[in-house]
PDB file of N, CA and C in Angstrom:
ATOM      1  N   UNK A   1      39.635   0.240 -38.442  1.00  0.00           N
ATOM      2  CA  UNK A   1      38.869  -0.658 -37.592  1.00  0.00           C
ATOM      3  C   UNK A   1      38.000  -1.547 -38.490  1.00  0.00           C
ATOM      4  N   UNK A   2      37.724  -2.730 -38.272  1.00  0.00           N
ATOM      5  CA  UNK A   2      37.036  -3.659 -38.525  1.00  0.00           C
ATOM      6  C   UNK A   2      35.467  -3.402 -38.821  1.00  0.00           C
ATOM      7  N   UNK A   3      34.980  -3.590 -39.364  1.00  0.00           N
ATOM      8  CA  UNK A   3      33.309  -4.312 -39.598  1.00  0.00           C
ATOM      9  C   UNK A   3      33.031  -4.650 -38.173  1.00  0.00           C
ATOM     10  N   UNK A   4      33.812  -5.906 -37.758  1.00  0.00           N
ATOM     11  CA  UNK A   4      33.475  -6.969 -37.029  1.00  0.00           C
ATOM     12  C   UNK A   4      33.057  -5.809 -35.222  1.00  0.00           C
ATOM     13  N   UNK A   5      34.852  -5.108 -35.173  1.00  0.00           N
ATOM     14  CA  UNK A   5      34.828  -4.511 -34.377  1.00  0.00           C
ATOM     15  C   UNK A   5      34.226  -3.059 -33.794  1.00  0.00           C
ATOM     16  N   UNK A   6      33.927  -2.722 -35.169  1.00  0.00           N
ATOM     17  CA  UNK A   6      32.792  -1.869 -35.500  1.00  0.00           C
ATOM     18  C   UNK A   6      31.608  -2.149 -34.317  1.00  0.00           C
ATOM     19  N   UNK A   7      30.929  -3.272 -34.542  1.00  0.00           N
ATOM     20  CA  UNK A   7      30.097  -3.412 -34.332  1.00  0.00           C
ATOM     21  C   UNK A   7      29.874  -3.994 -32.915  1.00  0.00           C
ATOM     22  N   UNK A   8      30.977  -4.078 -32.529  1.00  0.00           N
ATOM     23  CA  UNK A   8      31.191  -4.635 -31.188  1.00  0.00           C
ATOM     24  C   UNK A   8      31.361  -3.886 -29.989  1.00  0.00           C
ATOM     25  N   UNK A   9      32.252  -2.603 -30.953  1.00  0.00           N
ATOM     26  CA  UNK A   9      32.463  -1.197 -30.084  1.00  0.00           C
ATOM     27  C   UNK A   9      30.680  -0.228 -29.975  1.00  0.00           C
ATOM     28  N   UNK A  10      29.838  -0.299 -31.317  1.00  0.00           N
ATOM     29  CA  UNK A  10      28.605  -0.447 -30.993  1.00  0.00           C
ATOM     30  C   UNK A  10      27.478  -0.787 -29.943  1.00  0.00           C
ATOM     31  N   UNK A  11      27.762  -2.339 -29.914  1.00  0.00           N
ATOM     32  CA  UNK A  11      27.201  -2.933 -28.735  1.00  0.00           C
ATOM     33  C   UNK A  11      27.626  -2.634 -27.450  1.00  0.00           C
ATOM     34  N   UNK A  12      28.878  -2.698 -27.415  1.00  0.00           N
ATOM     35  CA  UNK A  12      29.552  -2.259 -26.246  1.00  0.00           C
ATOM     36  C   UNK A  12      28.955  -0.673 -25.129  1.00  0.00           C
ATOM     37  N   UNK A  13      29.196  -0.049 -26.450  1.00  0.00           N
ATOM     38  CA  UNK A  13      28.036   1.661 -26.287  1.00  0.00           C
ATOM     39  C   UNK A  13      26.941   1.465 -25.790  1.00  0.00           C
ATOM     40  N   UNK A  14      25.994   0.672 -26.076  1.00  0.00           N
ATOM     41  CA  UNK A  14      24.563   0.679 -25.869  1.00  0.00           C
ATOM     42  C   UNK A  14      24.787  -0.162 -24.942  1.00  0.00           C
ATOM     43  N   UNK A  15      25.244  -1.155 -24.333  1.00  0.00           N
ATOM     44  CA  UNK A  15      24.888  -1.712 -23.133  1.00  0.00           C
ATOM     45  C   UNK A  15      25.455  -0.853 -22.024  1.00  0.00           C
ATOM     46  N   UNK A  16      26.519   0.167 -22.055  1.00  0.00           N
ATOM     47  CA  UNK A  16      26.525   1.183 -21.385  1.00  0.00           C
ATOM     48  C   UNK A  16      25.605   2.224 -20.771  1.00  0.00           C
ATOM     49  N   UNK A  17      25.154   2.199 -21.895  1.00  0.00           N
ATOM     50  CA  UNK A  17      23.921   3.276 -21.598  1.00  0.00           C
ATOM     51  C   UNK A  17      22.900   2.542 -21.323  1.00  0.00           C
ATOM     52  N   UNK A  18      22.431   1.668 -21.548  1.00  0.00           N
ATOM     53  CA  UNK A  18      21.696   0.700 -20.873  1.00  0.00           C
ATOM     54  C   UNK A  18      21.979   0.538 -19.646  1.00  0.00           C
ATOM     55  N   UNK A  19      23.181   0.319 -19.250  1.00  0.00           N
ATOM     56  CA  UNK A  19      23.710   0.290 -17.287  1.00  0.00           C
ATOM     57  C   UNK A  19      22.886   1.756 -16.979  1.00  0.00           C
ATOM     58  N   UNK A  20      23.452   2.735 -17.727  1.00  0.00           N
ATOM     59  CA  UNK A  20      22.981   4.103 -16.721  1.00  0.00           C
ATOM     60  C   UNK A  20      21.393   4.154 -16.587  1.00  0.00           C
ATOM     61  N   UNK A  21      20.695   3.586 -17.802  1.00  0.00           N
ATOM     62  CA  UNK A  21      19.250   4.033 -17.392  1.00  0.00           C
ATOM     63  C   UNK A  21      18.867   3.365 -16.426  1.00  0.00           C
ATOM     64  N   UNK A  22      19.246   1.941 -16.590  1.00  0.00           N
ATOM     65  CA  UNK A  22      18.822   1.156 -15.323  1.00  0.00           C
ATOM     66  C   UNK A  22      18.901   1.584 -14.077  1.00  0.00           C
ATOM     67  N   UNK A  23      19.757   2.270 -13.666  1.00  0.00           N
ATOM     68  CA  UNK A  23      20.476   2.952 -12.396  1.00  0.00           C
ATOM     69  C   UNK A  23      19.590   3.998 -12.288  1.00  0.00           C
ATOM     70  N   UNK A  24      19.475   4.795 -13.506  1.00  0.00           N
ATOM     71  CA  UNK A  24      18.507   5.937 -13.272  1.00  0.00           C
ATOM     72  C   UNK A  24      17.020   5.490 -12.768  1.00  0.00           C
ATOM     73  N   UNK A  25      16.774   4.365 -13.227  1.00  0.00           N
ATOM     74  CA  UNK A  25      15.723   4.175 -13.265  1.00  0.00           C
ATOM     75  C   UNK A  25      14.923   3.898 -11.679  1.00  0.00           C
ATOM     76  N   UNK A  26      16.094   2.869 -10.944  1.00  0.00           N
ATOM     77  CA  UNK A  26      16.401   2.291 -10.032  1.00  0.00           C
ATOM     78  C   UNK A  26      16.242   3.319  -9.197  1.00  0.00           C
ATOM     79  N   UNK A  27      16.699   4.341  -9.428  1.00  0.00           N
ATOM     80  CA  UNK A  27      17.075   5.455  -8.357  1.00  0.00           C
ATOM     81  C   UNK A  27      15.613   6.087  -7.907  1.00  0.00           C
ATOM     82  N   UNK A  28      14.523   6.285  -9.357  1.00  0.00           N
ATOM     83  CA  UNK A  28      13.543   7.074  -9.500  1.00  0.00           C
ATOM     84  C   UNK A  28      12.502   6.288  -8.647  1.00  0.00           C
ATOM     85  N   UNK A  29      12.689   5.242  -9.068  1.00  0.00           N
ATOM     86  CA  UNK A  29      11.739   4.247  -8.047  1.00  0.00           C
ATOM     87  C   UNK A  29      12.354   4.031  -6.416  1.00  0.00           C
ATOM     88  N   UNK A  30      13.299   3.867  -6.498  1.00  0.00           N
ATOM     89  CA  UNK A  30      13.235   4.794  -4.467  1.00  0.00           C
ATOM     90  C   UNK A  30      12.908   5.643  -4.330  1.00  0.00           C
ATOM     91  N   UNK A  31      12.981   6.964  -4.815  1.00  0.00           N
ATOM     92  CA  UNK A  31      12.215   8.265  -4.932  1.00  0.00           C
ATOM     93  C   UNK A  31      10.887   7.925  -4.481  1.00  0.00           C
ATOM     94  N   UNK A  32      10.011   7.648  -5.399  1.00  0.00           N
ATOM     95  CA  UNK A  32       8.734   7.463  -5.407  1.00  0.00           C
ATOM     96  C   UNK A  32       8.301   6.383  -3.959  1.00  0.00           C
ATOM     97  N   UNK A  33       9.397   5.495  -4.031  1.00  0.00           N
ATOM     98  CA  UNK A  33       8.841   4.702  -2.759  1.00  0.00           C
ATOM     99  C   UNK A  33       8.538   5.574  -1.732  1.00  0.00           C
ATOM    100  N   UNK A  34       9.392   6.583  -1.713  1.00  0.00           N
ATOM    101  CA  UNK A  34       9.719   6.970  -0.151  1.00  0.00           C
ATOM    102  C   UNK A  34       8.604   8.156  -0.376  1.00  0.00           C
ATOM    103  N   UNK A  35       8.003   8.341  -1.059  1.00  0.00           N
ATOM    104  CA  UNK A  35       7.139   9.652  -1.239  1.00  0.00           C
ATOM    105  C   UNK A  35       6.080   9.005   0.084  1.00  0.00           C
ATOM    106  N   UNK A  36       5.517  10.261   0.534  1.00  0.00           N
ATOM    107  CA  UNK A  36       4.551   9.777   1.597  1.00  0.00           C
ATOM    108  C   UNK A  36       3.364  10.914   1.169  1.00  0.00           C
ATOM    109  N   UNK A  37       2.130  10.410   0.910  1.00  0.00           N
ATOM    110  CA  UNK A  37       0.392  11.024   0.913  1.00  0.00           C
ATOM    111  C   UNK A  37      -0.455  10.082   1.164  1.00  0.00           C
ATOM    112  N   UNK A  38      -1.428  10.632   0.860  1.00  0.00           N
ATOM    113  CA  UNK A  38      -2.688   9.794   1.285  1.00  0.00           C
ATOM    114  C   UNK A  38      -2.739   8.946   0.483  1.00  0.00           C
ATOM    115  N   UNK A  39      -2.248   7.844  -0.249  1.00  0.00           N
ATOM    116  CA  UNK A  39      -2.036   7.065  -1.142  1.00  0.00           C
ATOM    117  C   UNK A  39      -1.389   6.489  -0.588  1.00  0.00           C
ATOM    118  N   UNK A  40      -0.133   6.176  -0.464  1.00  0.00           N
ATOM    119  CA  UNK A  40       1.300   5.838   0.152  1.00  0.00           C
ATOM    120  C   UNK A  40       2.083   6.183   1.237  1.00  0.00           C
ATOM    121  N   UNK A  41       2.320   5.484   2.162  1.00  0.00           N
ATOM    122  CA  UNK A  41       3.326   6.273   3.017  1.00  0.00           C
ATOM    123  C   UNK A  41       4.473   4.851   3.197  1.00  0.00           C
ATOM    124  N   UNK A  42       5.590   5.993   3.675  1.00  0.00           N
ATOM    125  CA  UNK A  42       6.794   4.459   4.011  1.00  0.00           C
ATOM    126  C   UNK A  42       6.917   5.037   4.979  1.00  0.00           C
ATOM    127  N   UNK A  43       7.876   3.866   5.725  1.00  0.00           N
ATOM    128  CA  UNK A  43       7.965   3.846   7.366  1.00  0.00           C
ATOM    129  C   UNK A  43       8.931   2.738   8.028  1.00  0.00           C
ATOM    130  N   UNK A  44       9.944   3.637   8.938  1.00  0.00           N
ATOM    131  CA  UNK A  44      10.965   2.921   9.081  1.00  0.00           C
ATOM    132  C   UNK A  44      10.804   2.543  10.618  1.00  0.00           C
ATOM    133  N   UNK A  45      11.386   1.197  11.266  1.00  0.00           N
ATOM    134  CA  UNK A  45      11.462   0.665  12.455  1.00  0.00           C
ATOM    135  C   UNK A  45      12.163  -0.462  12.786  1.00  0.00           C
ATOM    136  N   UNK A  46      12.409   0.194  13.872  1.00  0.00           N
ATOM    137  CA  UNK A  46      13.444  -1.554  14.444  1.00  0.00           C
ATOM    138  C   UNK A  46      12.385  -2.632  14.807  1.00  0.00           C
ATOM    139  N   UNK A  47      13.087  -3.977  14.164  1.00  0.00           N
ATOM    140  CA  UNK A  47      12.370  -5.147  14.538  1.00  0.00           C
ATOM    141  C   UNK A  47      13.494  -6.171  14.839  1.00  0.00           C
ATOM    142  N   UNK A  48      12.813  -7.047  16.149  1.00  0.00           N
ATOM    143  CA  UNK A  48      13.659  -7.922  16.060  1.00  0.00           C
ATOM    144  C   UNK A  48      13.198  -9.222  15.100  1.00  0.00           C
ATOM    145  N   UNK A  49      14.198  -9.911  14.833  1.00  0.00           N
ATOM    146  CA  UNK A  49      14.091 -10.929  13.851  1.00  0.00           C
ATOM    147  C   UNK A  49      15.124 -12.394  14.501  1.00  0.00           C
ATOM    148  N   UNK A  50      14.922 -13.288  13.986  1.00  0.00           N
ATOM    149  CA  UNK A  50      15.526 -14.858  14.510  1.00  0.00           C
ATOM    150  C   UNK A  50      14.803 -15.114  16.006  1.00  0.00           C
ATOM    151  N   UNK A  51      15.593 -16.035  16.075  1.00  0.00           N
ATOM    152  CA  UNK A  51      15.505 -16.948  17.398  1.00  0.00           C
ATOM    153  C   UNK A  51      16.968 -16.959  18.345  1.00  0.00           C
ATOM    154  N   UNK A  52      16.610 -17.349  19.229  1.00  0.00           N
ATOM    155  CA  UNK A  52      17.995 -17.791  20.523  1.00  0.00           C
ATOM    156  C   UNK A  52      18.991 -17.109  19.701  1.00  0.00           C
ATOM    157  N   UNK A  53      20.094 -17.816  19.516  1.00  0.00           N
ATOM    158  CA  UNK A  53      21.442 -16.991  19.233  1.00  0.00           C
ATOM    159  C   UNK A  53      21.329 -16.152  18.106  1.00  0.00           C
ATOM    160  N   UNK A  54      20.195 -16.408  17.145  1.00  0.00           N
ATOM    161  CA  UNK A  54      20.597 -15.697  15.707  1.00  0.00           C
ATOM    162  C   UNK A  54      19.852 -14.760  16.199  1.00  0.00           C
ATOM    163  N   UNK A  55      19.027 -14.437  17.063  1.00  0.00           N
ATOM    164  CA  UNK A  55      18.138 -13.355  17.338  1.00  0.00           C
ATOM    165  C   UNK A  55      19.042 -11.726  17.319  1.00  0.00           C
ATOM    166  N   UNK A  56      18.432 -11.058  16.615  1.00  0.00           N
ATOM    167  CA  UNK A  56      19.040  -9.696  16.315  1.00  0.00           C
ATOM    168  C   UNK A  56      17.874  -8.348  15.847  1.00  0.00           C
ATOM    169  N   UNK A  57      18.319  -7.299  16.344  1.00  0.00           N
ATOM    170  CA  UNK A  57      17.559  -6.095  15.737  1.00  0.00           C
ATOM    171  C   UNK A  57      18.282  -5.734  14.596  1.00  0.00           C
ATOM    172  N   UNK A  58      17.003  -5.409  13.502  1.00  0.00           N
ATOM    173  CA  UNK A  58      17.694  -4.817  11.973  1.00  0.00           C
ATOM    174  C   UNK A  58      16.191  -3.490  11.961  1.00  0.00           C
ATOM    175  N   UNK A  59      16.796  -2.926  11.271  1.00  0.00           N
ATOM    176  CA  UNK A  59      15.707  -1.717  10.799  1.00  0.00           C
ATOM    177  C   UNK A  59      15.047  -2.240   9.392  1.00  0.00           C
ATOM    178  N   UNK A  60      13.662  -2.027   9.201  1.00  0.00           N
ATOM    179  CA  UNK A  60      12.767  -2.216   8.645  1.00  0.00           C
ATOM    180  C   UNK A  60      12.243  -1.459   8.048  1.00  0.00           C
ATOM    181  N   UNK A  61      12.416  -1.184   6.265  1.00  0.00           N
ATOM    182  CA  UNK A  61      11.394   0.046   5.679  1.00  0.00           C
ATOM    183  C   UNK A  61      10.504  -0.758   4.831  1.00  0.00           C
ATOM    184  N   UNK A  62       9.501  -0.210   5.212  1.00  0.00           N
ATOM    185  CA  UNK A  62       8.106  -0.554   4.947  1.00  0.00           C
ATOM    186  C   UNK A  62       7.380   0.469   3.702  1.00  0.00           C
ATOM    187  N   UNK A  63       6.701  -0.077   3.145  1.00  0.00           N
ATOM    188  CA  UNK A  63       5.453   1.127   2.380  1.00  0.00           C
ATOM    189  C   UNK A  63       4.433   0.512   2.652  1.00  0.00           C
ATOM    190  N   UNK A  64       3.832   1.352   3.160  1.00  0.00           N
ATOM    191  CA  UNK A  64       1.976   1.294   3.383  1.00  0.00           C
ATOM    192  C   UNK A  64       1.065   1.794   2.025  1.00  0.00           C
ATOM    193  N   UNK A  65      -0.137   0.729   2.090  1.00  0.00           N
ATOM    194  CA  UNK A  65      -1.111   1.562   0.994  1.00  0.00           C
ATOM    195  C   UNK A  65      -3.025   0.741   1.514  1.00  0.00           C
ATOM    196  N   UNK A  66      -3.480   1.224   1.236  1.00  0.00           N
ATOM    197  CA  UNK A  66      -4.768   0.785   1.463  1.00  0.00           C
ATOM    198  C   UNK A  66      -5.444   0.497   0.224  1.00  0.00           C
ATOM    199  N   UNK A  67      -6.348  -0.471   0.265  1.00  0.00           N
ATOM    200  CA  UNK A  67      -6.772  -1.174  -1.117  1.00  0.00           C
ATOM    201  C   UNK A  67      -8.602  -1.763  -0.473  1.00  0.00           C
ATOM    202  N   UNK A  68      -9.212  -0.801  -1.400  1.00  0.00           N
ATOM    203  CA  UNK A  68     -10.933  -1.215  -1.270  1.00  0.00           C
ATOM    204  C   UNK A  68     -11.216  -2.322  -1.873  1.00  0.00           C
ATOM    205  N   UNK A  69     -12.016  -3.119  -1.260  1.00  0.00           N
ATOM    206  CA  UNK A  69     -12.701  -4.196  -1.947  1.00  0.00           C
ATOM    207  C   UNK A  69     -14.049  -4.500  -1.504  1.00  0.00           C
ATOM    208  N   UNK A  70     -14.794  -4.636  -2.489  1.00  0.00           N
ATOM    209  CA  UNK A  70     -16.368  -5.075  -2.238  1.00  0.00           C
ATOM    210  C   UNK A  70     -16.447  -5.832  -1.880  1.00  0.00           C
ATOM    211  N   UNK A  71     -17.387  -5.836  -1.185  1.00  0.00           N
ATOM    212  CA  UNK A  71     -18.010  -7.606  -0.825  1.00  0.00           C
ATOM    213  C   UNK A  71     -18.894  -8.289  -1.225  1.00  0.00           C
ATOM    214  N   UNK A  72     -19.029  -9.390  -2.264  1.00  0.00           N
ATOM    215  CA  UNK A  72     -19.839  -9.548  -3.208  1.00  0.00           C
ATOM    216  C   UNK A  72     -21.149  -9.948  -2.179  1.00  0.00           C
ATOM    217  N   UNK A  73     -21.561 -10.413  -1.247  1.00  0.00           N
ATOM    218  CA  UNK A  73     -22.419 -10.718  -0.630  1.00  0.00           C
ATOM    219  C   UNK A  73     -23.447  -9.524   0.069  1.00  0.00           C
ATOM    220  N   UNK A  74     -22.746  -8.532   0.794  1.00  0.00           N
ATOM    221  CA  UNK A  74     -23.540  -7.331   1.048  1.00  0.00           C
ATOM    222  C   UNK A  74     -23.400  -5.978   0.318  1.00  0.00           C
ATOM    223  N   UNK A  75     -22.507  -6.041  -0.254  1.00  0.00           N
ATOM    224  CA  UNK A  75     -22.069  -4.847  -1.596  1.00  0.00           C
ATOM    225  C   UNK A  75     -21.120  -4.109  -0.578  1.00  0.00           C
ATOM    226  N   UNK A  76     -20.658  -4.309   1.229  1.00  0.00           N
ATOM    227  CA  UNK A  76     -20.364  -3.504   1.163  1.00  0.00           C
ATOM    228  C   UNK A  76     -18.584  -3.113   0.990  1.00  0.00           C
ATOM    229  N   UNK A  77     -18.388  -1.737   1.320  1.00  0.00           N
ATOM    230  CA  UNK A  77     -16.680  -1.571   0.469  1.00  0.00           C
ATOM    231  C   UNK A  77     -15.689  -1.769   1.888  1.00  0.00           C
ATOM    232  N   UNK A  78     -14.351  -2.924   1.308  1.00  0.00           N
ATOM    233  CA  UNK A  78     -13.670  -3.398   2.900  1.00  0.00           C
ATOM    234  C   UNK A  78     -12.638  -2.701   2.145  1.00  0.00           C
ATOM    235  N   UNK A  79     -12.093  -1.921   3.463  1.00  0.00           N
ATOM    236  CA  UNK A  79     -10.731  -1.083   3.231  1.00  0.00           C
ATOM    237  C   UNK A  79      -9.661  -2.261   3.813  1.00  0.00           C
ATOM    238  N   UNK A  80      -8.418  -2.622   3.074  1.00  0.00           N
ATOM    239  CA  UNK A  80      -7.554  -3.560   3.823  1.00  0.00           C
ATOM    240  C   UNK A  80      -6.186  -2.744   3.700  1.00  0.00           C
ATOM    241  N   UNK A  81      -5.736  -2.412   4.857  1.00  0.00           N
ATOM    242  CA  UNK A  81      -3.882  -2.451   4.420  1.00  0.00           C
ATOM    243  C   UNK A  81      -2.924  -3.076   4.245  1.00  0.00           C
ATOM    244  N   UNK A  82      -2.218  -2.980   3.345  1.00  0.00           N
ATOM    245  CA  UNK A  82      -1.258  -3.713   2.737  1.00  0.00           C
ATOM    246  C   UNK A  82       0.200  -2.952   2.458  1.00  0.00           C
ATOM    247  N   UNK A  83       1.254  -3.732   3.074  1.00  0.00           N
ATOM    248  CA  UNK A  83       2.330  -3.228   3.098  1.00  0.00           C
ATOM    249  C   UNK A  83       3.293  -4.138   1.960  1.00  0.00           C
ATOM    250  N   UNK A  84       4.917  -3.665   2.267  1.00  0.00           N
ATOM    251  CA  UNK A  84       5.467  -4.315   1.411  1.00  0.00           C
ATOM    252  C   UNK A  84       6.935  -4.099   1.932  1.00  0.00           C
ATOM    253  N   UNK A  85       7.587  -4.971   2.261  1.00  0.00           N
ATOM    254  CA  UNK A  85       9.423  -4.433   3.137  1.00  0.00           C
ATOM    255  C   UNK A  85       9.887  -4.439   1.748  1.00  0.00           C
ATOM    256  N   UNK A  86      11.075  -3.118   1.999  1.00  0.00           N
ATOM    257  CA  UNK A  86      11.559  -2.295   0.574  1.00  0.00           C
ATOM    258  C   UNK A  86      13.487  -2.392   1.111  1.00  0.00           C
ATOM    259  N   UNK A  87      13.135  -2.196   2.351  1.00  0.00           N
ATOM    260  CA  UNK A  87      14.316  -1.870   2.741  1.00  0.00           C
ATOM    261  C   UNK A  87      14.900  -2.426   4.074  1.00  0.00           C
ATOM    262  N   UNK A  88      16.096  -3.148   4.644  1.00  0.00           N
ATOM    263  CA  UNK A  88      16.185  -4.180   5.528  1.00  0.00           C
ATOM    264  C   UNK A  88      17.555  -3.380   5.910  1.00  0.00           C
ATOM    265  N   UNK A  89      18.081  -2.604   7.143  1.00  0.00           N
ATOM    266  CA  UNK A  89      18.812  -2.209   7.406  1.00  0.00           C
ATOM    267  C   UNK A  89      19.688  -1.541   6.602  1.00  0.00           C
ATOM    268  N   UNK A  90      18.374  -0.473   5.661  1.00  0.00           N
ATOM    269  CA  UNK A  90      19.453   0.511   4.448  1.00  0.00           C
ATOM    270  C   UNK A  90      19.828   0.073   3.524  1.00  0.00           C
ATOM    271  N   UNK A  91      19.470  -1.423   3.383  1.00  0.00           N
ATOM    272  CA  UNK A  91      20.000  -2.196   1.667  1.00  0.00           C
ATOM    273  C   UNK A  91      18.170  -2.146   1.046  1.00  0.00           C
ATOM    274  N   UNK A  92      18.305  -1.844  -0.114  1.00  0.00           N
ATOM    275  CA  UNK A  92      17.043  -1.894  -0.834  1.00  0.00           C
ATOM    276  C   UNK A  92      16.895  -3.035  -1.425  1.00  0.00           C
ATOM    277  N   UNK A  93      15.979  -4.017  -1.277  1.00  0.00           N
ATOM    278  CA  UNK A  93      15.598  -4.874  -1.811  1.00  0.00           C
ATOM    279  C   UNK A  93      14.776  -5.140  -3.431  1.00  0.00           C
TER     280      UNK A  93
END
């Protein structure tokens, strides 16, 4: 074998394994999405979406989290929730 091809069969290797971590990686972070505590929770529901003819129900996964913020004017602490759609009829976004 070649130098050239040497090094090609090389590269070739590592972007392989590069596919799998990504995937692994990918995988670990749905994991974690879907974890639910007092920190985080996800949450699935039908919504409808469009107008007149395009109008349709799709399922909706959501993650919830709550986020404090002061208020520089009276000091005092505003709890806000904040979500984030993860998942649109079982395809992960």
């Amino acid at each position: 074998m070649k130098k050239r091809e040497q090094i090609q069969s090389k590269i070739n290797s590592n972007l392989e394994k590069i596919a799998s971590l990504n995937s692994e990686v990918f995988e670990l972070r749905k994991q974690a999405l879907l974890l639910s505590d007092d920190v985080q929770w996800f949450e699935e529901k039908k919504e409808t979406i469009g107008r007149g003819k395009t109008k349709r129900e799709v399922l909706i996964g959501r993650i919830h989290w709550n986020e404090d913020f002061k208020d520089e004017d009276s000091g005092e602490i505003i709890t806000i929730e904040r979500q984030q759609t993860v998942r649109i009829d079982g395809e992960w976004l």
